[in-house]
Protein backbone atom coordinates (compact mmCIF):
# COMPACT_ATOMS: atom_id res chain seq x y z
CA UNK A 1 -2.99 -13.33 15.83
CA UNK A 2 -0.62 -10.49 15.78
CA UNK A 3 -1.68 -6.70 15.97
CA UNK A 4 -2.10 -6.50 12.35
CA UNK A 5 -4.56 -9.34 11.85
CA UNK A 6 -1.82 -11.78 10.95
CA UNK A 7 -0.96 -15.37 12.05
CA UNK A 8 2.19 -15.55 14.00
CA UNK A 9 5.15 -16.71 12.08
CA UNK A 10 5.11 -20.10 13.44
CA UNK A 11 1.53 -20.94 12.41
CA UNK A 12 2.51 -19.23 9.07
CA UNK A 13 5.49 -21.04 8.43
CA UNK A 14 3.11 -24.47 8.54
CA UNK A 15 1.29 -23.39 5.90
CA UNK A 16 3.76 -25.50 3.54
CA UNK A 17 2.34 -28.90 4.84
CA UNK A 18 -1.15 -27.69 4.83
CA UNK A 19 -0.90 -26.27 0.40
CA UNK A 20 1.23 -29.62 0.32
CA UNK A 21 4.12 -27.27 -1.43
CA UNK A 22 6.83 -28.88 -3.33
CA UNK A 23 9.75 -28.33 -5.49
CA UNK A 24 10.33 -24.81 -5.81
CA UNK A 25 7.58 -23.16 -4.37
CA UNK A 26 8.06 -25.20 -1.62
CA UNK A 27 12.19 -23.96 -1.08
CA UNK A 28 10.78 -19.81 -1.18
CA UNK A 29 8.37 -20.13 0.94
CA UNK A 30 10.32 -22.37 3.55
CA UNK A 31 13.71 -19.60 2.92
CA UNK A 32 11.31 -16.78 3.20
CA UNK A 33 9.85 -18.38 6.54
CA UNK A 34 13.39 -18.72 7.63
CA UNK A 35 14.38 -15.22 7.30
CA UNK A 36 11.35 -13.94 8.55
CA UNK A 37 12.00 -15.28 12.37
CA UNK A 38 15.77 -14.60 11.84
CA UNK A 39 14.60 -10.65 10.97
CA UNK A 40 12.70 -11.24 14.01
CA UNK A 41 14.57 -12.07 15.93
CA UNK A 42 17.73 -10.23 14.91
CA UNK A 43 15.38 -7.38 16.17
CA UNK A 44 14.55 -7.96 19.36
CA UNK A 45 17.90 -8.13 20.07
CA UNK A 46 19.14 -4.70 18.07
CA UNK A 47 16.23 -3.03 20.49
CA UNK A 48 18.05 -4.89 23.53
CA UNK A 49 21.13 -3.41 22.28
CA UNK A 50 19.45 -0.14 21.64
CA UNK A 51 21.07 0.07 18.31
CA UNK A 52 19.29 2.94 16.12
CA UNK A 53 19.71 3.95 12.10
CA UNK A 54 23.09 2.58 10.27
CA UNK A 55 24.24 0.95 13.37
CA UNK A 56 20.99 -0.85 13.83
CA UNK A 57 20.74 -1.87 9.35
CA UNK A 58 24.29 -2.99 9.70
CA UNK A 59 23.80 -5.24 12.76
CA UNK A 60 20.54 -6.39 11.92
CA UNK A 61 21.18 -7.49 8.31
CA UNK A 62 24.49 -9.36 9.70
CA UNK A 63 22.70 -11.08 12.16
CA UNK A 64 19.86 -12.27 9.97
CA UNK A 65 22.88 -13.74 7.08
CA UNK A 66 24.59 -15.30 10.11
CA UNK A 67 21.43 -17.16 11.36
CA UNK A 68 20.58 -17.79 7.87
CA UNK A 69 23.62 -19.54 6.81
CA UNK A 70 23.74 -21.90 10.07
């Protein structure tokens, strides 16, 4: 569990198989699952670039539409 209480994203992301999800429920939750460890991430490595405010958005958002779209 994370600091907050919360599954970590893998163990979240499995939920699908275990509500036996289909059609479009089934496509959100996977795309949302998706971006969720892209954001993640995308962040680590804005705080290894040290990347703060507009500079940080910009490169963050970019990174997490790049991962998304490969």
């Amino acid at each position: 569990m994370t600091e907050k209480g919360e599954k970590p994203l893998a163990q979240r992301c499995l939920v699908a198989a275990e509500k036996k999800l289909k059609g479009a429920a089934l496509n959100t939750f996977t795309k949302k699952c998706e971006r969720d460890a892209a954001k993640s991430i995308c962040d680590t490595a804005a705080n290894e670039k040290n990347l703060h405010g507009a500079a940080r958005t910009s490169f963050t958002n970019k990174c997490v539409k790049d991962s998304i779209a490969h």
